[in-house]
Protein backbone atom coordinates (compact mmCIF):
# COMPACT_ATOMS: atom_id res chain seq x y z
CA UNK A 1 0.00 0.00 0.00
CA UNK A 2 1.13 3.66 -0.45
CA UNK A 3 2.98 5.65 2.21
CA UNK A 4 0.69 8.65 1.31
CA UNK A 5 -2.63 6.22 0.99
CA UNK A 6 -1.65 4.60 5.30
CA UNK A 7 -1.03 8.31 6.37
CA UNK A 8 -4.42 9.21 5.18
CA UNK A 9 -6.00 6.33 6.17
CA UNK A 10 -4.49 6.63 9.50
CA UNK A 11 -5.21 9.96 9.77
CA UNK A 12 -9.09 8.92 8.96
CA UNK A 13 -8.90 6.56 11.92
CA UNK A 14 -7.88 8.86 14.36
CA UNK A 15 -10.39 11.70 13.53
CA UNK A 16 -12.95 8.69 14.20
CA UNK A 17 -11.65 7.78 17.28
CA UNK A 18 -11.55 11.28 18.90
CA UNK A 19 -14.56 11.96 17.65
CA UNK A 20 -16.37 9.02 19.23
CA UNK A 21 -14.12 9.75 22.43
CA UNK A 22 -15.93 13.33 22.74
CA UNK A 23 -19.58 11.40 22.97
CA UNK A 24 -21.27 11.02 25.87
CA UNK A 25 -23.07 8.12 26.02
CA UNK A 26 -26.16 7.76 28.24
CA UNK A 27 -28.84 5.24 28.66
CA UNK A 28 -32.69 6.64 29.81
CA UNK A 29 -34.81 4.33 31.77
CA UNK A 30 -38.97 5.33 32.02
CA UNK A 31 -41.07 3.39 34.50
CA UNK A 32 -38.69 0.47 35.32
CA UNK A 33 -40.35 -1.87 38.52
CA UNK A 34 -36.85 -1.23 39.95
CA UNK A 35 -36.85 2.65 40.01
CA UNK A 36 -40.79 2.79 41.24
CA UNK A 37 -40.12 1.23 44.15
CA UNK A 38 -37.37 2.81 44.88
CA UNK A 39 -39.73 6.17 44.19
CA UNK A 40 -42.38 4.40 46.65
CA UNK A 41 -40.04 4.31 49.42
CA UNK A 42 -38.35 7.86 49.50
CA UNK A 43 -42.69 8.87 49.27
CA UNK A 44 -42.50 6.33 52.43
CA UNK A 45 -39.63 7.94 54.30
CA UNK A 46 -41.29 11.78 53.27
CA UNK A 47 -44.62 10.42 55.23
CA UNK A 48 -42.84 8.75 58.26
CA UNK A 49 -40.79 11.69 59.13
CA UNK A 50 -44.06 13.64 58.84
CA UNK A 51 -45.79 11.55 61.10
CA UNK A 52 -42.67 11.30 63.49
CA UNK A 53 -42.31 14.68 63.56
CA UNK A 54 -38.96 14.56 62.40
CA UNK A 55 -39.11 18.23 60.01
CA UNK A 56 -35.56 18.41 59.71
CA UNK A 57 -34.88 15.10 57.76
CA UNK A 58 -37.64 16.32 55.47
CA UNK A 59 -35.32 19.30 54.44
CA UNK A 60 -32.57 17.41 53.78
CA UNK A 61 -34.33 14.82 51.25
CA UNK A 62 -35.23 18.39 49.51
CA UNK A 63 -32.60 20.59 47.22
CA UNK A 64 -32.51 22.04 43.63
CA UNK A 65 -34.88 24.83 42.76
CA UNK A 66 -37.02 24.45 45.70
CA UNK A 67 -34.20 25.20 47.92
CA UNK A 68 -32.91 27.81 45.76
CA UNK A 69 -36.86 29.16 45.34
CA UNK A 70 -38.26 28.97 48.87
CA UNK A 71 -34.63 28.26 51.43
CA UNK A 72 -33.72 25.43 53.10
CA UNK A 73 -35.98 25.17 55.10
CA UNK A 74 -39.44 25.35 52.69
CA UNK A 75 -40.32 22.28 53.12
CA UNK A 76 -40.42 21.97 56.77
CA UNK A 77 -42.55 24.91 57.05
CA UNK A 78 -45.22 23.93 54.18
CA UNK A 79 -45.60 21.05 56.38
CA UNK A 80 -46.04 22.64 60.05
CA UNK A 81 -48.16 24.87 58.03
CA UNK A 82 -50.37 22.19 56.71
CA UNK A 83 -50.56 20.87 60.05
CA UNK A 84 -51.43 23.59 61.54
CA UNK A 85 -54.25 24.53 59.40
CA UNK A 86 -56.07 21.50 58.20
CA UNK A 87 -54.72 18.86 60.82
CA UNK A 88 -51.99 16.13 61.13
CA UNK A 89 -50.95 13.93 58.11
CA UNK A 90 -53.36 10.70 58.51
CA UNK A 91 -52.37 8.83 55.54
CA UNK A 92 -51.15 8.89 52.01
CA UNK A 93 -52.21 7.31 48.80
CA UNK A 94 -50.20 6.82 45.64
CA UNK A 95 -52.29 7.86 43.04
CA UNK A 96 -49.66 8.22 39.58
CA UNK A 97 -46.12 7.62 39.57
CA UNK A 98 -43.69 8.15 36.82
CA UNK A 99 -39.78 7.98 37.05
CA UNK A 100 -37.26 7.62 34.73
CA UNK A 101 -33.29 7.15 35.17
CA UNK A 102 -30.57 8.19 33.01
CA UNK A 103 -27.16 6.33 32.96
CA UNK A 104 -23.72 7.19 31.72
CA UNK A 105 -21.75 10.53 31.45
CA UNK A 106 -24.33 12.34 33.67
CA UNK A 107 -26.56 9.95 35.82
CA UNK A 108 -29.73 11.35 37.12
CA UNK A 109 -33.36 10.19 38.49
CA UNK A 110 -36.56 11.77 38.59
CA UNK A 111 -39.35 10.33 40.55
CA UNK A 112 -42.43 12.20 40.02
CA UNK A 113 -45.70 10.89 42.60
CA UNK A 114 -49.11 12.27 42.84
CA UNK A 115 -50.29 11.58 46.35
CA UNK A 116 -53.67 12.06 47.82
């Protein structure tokens, strides 16, 4: 083969190769068993630490644009307010769910629960 003809064909190969390097690769998940019940039980913990009074661990299972949006401690205080004004949590039940996952060069879950 000709010198010039490997040098381009080299050349070709390594423009591939950096060019698949520089792709992020991800994999999205929607409504997997797995992930729902893993949804259902952080909706669990949110409900017990209501009913235990425990306001504090409900602020730290909060961030993002809440936090950023209403302070650190929003959540705590929607909930004393609730309490306060229509009575203690009872009960909860699921009524939707959707979550989906996303794998790879930037992981992230969102569970998403409509509770009545």
């Amino acid at each position: 083969m000709n010198l010039k003809i490997q040098r381009v064909l080299l050349l070709y190969i390594v423009a591939i190769g950096l060019t698949i390097s520089a792709c992020t690769f991800s994999r999205t998940y929607v409504d997997r068993a797995d992930d729902t019940q893993e949804g259902k039980q952080v909706v669990n913990n949110f409900y017990n630490n209501i009913s235990n009074n425990n306001y504090d661990a409900l602020d730290l299972m909060t961030s993002g644009a809440l936090v950023n949006t209403a302070g650190k401690n929003a959540v705590s205080k929607i909930v004393k307010l609730i309490n306060r004004k229509v009575g203690n949590y009872k009960s909860y039940l699921i009524v939707d769910s959707n979550t989906t996952r996303t794998e790879g060069s930037n992981n992230k879950t969102i569970f998403r629960f409509k509770v009545k």
